[in-house]
N, C-alpha and C. Protein backbone atom coordinates (compact mmCIF):
# COMPACT_ATOMS: atom_id res chain seq x y z
N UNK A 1 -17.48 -66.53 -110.08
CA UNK A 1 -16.94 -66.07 -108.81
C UNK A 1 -15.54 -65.48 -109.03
N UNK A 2 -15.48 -64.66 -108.70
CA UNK A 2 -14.05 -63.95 -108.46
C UNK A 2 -13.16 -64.24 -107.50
N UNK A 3 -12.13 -64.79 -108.24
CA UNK A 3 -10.99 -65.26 -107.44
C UNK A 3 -9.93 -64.17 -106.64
N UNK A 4 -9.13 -64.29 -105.72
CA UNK A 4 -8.43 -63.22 -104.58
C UNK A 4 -7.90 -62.88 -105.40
N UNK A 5 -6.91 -63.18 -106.13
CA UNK A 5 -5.85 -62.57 -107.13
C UNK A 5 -7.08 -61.60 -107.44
N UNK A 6 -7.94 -61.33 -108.60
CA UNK A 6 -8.74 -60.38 -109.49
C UNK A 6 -9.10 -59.26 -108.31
N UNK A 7 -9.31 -59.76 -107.01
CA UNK A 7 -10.08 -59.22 -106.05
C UNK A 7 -8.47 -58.23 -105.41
N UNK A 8 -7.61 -58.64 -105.60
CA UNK A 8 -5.99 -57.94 -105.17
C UNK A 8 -5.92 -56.55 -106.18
N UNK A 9 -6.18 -57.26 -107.52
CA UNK A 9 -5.67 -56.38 -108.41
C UNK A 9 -6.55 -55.34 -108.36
N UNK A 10 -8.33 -55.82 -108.82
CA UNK A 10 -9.09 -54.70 -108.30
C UNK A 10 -8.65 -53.53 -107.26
N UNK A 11 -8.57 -54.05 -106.15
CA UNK A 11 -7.70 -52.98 -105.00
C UNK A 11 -7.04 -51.87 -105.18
N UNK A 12 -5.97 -52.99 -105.98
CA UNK A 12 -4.54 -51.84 -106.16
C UNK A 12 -5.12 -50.75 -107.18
N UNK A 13 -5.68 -51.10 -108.28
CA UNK A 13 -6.54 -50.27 -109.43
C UNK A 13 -7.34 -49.49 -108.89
N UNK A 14 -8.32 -49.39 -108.11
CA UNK A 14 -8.82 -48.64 -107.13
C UNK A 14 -8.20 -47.69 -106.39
N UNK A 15 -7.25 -48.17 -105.80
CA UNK A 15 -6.22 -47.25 -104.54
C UNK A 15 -5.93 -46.52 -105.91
N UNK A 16 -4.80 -47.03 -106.49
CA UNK A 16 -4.16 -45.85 -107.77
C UNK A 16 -5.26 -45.11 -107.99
N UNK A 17 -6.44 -45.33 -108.51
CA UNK A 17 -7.81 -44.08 -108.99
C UNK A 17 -7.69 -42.83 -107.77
N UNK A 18 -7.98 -43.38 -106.64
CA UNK A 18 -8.45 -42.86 -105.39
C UNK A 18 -7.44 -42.28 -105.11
N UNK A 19 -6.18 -42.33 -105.21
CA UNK A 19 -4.84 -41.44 -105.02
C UNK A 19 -4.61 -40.15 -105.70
N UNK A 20 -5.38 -40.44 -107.28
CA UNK A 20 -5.37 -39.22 -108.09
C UNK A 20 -6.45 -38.10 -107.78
N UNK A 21 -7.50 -38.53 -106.93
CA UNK A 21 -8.68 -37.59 -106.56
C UNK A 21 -8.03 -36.21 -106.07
N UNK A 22 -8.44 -35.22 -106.95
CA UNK A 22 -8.29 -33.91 -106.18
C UNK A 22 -9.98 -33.26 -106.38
N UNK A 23 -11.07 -33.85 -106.46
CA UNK A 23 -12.36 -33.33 -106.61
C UNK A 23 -13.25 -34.39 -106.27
N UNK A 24 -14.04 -34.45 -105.14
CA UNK A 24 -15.10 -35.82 -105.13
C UNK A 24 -16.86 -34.72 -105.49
N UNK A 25 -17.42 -35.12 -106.64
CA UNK A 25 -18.37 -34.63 -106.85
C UNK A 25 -19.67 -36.03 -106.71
N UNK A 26 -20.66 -34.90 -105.58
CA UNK A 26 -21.55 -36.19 -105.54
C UNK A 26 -22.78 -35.47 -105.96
N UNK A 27 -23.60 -36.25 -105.84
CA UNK A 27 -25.07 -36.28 -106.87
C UNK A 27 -25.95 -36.41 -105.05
N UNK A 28 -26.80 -35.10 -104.96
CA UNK A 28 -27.51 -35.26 -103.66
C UNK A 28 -28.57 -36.38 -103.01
N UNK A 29 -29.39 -36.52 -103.91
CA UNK A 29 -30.63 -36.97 -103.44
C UNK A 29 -30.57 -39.03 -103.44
N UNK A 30 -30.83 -39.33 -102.81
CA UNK A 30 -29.98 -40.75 -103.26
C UNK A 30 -28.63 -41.43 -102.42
N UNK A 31 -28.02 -40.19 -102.00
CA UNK A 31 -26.34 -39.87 -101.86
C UNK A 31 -26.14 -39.94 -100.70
N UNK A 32 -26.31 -38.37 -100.58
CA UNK A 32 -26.22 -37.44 -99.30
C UNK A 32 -27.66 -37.70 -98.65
N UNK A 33 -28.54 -38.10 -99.14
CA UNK A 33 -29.92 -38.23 -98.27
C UNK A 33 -30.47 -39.38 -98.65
N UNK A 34 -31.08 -39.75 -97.64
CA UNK A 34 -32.08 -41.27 -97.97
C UNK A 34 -32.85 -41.66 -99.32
N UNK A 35 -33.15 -40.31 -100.03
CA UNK A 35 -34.03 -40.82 -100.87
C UNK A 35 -35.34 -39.85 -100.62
N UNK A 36 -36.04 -39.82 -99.46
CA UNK A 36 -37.30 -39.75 -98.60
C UNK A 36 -37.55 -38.19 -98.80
N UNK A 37 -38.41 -37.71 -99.38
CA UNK A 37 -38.76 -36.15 -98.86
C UNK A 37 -39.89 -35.92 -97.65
N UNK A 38 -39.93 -35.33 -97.25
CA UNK A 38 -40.59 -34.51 -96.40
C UNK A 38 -41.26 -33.65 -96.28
N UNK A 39 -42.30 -33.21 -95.86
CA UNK A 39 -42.70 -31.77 -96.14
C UNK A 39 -43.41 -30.89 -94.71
N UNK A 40 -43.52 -30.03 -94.70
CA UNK A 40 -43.47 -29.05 -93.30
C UNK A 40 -44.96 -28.90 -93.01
N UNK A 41 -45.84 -28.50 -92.16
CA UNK A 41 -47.04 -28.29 -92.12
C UNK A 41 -47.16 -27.16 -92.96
N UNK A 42 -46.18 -26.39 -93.85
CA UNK A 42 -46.57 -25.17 -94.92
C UNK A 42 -45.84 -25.58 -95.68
N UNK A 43 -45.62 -27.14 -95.80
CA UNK A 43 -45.40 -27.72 -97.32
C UNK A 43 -43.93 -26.91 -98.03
N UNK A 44 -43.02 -26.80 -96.94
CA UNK A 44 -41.69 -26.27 -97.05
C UNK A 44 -41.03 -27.84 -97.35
N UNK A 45 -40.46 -28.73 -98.58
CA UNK A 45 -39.52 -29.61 -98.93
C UNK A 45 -38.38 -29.55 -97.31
N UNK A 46 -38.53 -30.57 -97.02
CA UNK A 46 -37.30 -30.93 -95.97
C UNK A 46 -36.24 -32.23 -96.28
N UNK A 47 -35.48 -32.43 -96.44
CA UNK A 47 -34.41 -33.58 -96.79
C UNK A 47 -33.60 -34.10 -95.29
N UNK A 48 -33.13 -35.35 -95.57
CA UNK A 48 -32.48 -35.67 -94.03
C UNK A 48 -31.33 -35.92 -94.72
N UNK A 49 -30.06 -35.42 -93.98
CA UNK A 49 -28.80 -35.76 -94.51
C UNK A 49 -28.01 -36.14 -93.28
N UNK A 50 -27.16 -36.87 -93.41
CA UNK A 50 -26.72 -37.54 -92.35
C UNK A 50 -25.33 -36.78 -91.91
N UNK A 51 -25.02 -36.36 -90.45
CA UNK A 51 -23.76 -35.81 -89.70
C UNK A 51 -22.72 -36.61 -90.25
N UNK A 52 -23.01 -38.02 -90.32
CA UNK A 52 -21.57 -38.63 -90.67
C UNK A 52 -20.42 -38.30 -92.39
N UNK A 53 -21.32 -38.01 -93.26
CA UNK A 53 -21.10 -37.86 -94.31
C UNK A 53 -20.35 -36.34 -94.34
N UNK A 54 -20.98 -35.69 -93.42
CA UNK A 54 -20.79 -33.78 -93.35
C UNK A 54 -19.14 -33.86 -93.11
N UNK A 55 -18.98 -34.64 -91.90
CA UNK A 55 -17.43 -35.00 -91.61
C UNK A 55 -16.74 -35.60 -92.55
N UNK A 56 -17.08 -36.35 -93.66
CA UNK A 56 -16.57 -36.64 -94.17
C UNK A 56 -16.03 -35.45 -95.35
N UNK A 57 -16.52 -34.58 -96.11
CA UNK A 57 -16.56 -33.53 -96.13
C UNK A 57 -15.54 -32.46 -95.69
N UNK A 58 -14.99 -32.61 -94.46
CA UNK A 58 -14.27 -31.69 -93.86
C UNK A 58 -13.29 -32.55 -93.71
N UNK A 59 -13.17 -33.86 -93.74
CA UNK A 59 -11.74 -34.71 -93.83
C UNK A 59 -11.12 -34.43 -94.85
N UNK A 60 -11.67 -34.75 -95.87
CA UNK A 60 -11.19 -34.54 -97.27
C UNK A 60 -10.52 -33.60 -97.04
N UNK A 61 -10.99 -32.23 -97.28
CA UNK A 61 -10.25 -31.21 -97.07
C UNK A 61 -9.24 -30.73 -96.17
N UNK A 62 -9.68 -31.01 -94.91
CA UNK A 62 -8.64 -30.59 -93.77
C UNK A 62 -6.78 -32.30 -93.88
N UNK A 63 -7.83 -33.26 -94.54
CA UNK A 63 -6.51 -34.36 -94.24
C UNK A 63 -6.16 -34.58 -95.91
N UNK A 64 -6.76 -34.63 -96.71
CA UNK A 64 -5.55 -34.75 -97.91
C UNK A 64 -6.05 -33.58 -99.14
N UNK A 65 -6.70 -32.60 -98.63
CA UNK A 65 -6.90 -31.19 -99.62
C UNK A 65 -7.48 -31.59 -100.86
N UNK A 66 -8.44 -32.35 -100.32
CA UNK A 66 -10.03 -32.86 -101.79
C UNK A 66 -10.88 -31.88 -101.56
N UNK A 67 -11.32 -31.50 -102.34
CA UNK A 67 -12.86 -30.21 -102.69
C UNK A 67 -13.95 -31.05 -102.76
N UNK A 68 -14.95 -30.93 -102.85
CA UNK A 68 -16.32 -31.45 -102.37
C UNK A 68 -17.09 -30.40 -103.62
N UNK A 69 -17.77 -31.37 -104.32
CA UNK A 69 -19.09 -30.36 -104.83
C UNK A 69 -20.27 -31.57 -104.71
N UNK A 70 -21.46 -30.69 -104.95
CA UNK A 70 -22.59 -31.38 -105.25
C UNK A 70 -23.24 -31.25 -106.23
N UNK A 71 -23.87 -32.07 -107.18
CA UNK A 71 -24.55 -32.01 -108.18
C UNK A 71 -25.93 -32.06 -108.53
N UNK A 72 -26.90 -31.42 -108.05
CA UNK A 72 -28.07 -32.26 -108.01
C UNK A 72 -29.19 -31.46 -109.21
N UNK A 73 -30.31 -32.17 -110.26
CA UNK A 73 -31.27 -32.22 -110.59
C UNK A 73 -32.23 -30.88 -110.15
N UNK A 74 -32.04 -31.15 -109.09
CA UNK A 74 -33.22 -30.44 -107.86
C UNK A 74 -32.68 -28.82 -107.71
N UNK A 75 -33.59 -28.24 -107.46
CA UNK A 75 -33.07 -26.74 -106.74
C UNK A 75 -33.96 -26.39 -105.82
N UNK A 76 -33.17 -27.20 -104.69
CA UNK A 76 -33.41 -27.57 -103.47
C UNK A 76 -32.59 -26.22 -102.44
N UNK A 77 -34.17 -25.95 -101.58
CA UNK A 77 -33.17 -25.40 -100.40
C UNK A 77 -32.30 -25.57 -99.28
N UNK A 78 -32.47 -27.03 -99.22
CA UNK A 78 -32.07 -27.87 -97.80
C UNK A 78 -30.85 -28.19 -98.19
N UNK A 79 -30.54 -28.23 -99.66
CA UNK A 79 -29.23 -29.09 -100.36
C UNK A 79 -28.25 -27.19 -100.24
N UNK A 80 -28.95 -26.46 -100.61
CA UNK A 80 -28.18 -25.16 -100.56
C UNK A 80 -27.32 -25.05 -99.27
N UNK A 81 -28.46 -24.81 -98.29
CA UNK A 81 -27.86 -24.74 -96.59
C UNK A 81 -27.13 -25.80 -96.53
N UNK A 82 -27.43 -27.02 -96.64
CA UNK A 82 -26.08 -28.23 -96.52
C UNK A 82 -24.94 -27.67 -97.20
N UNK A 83 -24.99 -27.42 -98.24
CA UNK A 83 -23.66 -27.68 -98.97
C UNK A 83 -23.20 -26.17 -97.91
N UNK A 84 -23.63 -25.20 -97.76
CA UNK A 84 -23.04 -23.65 -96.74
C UNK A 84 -22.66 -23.76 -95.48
N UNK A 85 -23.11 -24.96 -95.12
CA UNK A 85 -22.89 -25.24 -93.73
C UNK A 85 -21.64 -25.88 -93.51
N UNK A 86 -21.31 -26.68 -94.83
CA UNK A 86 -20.05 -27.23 -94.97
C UNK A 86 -18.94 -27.13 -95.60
N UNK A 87 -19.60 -25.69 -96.05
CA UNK A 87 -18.60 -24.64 -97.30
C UNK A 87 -17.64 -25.40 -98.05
N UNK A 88 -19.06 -26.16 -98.75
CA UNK A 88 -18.52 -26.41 -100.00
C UNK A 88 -19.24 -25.33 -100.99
N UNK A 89 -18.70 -24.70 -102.02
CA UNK A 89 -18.57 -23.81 -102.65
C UNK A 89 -19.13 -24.22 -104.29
N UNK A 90 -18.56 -25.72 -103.97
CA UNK A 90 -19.04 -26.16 -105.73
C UNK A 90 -20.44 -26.94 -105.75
N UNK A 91 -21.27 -25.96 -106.04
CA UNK A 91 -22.72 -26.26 -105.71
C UNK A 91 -23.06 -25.95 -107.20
N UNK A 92 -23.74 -27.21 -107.78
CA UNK A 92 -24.36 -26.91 -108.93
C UNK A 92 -26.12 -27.75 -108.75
N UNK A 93 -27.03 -26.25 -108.38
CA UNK A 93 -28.32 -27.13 -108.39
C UNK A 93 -29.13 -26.66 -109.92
N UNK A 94 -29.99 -27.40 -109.98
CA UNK A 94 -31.10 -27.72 -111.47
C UNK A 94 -30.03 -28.06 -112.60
N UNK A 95 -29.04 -28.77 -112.17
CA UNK A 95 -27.92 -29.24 -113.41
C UNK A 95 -29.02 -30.83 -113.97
N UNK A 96 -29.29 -30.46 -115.10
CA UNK A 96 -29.81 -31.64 -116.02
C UNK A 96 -28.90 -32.25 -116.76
N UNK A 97 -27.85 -32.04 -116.95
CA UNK A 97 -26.99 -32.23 -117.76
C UNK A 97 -25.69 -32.25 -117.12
N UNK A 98 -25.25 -33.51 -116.59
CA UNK A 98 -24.06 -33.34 -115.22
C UNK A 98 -22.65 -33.77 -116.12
N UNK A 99 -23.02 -34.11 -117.23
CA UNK A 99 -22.04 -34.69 -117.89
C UNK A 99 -21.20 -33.00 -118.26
N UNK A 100 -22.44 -32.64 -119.20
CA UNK A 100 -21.55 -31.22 -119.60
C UNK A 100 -21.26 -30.17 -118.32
N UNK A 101 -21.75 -29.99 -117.70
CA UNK A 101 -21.22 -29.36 -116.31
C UNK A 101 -19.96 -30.45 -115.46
N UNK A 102 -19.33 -30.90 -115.92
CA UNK A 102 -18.19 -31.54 -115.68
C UNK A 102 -17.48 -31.20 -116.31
N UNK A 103 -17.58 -30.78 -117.68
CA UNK A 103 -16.55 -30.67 -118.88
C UNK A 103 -16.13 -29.17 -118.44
N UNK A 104 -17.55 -28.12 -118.00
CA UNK A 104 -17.43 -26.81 -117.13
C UNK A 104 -16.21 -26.59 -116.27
N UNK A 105 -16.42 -27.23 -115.31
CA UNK A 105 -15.63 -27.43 -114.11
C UNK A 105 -14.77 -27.82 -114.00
N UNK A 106 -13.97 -29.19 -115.31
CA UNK A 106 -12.62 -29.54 -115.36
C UNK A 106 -11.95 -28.08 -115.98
N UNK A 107 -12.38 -27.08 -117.19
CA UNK A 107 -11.79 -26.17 -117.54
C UNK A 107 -11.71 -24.81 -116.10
N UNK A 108 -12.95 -24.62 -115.92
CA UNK A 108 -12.69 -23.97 -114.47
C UNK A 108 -11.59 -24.01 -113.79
N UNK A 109 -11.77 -25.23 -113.46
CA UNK A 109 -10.29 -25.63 -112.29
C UNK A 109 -9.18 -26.80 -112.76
N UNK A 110 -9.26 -26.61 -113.93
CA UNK A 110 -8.02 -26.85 -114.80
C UNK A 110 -7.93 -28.40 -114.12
N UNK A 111 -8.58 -29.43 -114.48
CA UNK A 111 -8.67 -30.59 -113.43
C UNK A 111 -8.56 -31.45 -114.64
N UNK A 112 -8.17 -32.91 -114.47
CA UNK A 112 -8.18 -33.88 -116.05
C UNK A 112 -9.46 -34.91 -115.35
N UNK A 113 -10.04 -35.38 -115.92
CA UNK A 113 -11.12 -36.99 -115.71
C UNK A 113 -10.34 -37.72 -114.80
N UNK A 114 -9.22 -38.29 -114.84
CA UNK A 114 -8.73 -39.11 -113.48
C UNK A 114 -8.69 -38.71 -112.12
N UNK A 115 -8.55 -37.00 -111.97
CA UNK A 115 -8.53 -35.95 -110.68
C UNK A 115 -10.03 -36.50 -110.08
N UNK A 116 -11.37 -36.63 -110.75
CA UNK A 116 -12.84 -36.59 -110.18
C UNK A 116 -12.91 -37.45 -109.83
N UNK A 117 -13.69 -37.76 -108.60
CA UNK A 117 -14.41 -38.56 -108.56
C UNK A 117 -15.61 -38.52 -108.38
N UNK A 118 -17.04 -39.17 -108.66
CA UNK A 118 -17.73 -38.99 -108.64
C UNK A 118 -18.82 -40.02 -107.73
N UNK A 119 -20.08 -39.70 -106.62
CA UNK A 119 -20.64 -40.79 -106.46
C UNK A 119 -22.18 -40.48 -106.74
N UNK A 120 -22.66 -41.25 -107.35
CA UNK A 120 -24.18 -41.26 -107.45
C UNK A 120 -24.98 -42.26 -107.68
N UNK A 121 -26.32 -42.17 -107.96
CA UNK A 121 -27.23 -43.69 -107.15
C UNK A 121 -28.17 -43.84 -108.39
N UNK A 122 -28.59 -42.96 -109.66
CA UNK A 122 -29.29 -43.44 -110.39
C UNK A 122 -28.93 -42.88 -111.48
N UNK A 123 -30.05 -43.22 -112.66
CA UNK A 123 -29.71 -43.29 -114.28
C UNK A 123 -28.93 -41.50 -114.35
N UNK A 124 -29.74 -40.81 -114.02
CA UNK A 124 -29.31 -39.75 -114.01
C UNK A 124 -27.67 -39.61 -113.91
N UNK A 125 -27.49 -40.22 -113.26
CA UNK A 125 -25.30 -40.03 -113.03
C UNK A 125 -24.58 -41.18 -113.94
N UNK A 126 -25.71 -41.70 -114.48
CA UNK A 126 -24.71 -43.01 -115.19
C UNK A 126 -23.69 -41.98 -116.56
N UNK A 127 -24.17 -41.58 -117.25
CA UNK A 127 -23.18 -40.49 -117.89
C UNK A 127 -21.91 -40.24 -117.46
N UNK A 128 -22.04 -39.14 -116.36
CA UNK A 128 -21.02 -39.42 -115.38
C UNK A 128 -19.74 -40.01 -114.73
N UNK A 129 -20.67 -40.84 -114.70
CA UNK A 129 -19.48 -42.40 -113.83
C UNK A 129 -19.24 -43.07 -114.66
N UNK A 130 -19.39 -42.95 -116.51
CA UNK A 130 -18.50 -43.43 -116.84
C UNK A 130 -17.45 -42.60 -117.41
N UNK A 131 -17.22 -41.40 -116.90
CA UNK A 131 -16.09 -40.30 -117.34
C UNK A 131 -15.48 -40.28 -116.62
N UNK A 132 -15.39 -39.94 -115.14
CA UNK A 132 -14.43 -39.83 -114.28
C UNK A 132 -13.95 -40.53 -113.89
N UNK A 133 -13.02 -40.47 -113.24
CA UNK A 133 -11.66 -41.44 -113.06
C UNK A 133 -12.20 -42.51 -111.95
N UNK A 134 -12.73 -42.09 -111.16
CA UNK A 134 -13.37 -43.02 -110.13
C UNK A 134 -14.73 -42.73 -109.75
N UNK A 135 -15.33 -43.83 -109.77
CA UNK A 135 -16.92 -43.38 -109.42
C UNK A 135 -17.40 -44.62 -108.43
N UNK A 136 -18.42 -44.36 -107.84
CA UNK A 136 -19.12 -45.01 -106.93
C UNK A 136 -20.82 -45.01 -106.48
N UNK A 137 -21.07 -45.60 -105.38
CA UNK A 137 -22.97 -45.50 -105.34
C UNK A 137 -23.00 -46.36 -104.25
N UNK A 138 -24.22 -46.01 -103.53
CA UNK A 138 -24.38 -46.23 -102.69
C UNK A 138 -25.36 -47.58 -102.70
N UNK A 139 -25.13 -48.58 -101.35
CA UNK A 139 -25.32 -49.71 -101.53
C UNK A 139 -26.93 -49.95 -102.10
N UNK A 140 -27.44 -48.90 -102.10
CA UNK A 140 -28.53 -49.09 -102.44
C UNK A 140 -29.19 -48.40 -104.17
N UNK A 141 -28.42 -48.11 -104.65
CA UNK A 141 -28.16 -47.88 -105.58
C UNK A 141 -29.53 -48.60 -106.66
N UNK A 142 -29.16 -47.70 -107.69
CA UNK A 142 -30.27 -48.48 -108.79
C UNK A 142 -29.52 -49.37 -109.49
N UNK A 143 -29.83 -50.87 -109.97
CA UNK A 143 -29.02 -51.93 -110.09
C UNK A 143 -27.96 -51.68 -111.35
N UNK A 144 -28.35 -51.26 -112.46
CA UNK A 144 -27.65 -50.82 -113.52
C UNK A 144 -26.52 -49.35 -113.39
N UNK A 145 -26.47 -48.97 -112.19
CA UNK A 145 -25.47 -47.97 -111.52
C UNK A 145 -24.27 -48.38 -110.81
N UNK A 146 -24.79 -49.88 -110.04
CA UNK A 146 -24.65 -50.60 -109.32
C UNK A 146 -23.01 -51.52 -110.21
N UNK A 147 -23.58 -51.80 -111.27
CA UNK A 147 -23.19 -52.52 -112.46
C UNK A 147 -21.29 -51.51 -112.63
N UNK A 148 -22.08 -50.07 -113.32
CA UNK A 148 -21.02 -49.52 -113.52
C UNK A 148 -20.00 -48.86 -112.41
N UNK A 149 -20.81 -48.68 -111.16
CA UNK A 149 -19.87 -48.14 -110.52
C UNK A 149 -18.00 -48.72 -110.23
N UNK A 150 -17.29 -48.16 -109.83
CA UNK A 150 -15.77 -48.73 -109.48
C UNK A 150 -16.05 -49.37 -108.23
N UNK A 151 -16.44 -48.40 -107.24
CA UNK A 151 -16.80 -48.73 -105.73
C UNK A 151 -18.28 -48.56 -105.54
N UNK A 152 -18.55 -49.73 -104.79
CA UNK A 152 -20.15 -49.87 -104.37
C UNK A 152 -19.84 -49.92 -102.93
N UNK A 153 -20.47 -48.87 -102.41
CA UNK A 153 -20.30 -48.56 -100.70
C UNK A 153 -21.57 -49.65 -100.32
N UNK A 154 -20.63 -49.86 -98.74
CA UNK A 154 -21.78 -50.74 -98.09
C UNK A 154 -22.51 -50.39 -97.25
N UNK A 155 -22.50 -48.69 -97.34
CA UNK A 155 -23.70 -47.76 -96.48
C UNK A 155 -24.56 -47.63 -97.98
N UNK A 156 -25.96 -47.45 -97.16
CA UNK A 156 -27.11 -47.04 -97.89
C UNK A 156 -26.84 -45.28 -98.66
N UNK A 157 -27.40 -44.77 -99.12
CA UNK A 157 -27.42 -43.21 -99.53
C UNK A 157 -28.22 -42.74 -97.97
N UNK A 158 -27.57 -41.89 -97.77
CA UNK A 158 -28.30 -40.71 -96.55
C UNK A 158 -27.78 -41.54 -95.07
N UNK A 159 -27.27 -42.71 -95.02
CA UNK A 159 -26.35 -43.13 -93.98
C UNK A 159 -25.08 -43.21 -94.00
N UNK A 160 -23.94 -42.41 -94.75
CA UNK A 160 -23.10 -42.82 -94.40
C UNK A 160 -21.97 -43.49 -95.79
N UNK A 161 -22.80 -43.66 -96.89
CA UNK A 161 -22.23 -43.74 -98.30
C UNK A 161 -20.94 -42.91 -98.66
N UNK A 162 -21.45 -41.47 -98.56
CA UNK A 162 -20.67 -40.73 -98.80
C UNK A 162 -19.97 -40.58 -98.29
N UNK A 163 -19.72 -40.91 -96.61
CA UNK A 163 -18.55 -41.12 -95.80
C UNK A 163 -17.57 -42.12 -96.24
N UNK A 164 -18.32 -43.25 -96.36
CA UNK A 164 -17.51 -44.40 -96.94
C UNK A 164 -16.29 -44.41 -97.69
N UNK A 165 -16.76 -43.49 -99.01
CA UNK A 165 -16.32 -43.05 -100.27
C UNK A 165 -15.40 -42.42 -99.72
N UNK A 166 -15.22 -41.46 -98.82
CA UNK A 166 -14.35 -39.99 -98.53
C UNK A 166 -13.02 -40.60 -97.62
N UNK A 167 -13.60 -41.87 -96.97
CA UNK A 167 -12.59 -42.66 -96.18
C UNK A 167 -11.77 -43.04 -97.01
N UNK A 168 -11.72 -44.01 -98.09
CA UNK A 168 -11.75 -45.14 -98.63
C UNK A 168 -10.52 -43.52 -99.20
N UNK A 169 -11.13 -42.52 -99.96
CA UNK A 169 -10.35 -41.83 -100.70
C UNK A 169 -8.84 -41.29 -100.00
N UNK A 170 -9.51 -41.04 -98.75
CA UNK A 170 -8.52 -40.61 -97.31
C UNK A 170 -7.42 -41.55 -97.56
N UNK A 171 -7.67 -42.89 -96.96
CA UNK A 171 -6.92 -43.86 -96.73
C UNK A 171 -5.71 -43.89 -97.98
N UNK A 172 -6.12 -44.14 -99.12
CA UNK A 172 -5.67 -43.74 -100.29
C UNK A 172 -4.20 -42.60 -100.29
N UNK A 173 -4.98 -41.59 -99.83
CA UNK A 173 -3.27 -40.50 -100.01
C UNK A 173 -3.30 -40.01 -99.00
N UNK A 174 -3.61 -40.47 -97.40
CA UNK A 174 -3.32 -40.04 -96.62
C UNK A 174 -1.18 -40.74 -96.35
N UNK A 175 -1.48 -41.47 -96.42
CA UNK A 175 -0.14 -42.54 -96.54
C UNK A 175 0.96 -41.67 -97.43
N UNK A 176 0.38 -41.36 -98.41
CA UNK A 176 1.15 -41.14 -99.77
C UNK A 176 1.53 -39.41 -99.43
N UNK A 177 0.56 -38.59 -98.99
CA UNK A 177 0.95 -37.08 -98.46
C UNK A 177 1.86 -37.34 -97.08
N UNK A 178 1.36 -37.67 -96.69
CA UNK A 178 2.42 -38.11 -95.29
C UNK A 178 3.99 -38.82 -95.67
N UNK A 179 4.06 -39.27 -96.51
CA UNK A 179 5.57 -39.42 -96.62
C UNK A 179 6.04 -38.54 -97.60
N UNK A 180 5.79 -37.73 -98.23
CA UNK A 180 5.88 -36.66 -99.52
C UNK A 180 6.46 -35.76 -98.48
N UNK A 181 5.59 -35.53 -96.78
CA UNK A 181 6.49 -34.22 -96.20
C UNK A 181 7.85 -34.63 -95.78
């Protein structure tokens, strides 16, 4: 059992990670959506992604100037229109390889491993989350993800996870930009 002290320090180690975020990159399917596919009476793929997370999304950006990408496996059309609807820009779909498309994107935008953060829910992101500076997964997570993550949100993927994460990051340097002006 973990005693308050370990459970303090954790915190503060956390907040410091979450202060350095200038990039939250998440992993779609799992994440941003339940898990669940769908399909149309002409067998058009449909995904459910949740409003609350979308806002979260536009906090970042509009309250402490975090970028948003998504990472997903899939080359998905529902994940396209999401990510356009919320103009996020850093859209990487059929990425098999999320580790080296990180190494991409830190030279891109000139970013170091402590700047990312990352959240995702299975083996696929474990690579990943153990490079960037802060990582996370959603409470429902696959158990060995679960293991490595920094932060384990206590929303499911596709309710509200990714909001969690974007708060938690908010809270973090909202404090810290606000006395900087």
């Amino acid at each position: 059992m973990v005693n308050k002290q370990e459970n303090k320090l954790k915190e503060k180690t956390l907040k410091k990670k979450a202060k350095q975020v200038k990039l939250l990159l998440t992993d779609s399917d799992g994440v941003l959506t339940d898990t669940g596919v769908y399909y149309s009476a002409n067998g058009e793929e449909l995904k459910r992604f949740s409003i609350r997370d979308g806002m979260g999304v536009e906090r970042l950006r509009n309250l402490v100037k975090v970028e948003t990408g998504i990472m997903t496996g899939e080359n998905s059309g529902s994940v396209k229109k999401r990510a356009e609807k919320l103009g996020i820009s850093e859209l990487h779909l059929e990425c098999k390889d999320k580790a080296t498309e990180l190494e991409r994107i830190m030279t891109l935008k000139n970013l170091k491993l402590e700047e990312i953060a990352f959240i995702g829910d299975d083996m696929n992101d474990m690579e990943i989350m153990t490079k960037v500076g802060l990582s996370a997964c959603p409470s429902d997570a696959y158990p060995e993800i679960k293991k490595e993550a920094d932060f384990i949100c206590e929303n499911r993927g596709g309710y509200g996870a990714f909001r969690e994460f974007a708060e938690y990051i908010i809270l973090a340097q909202y404090k810290k930009k606000n006395l900087e002006k």
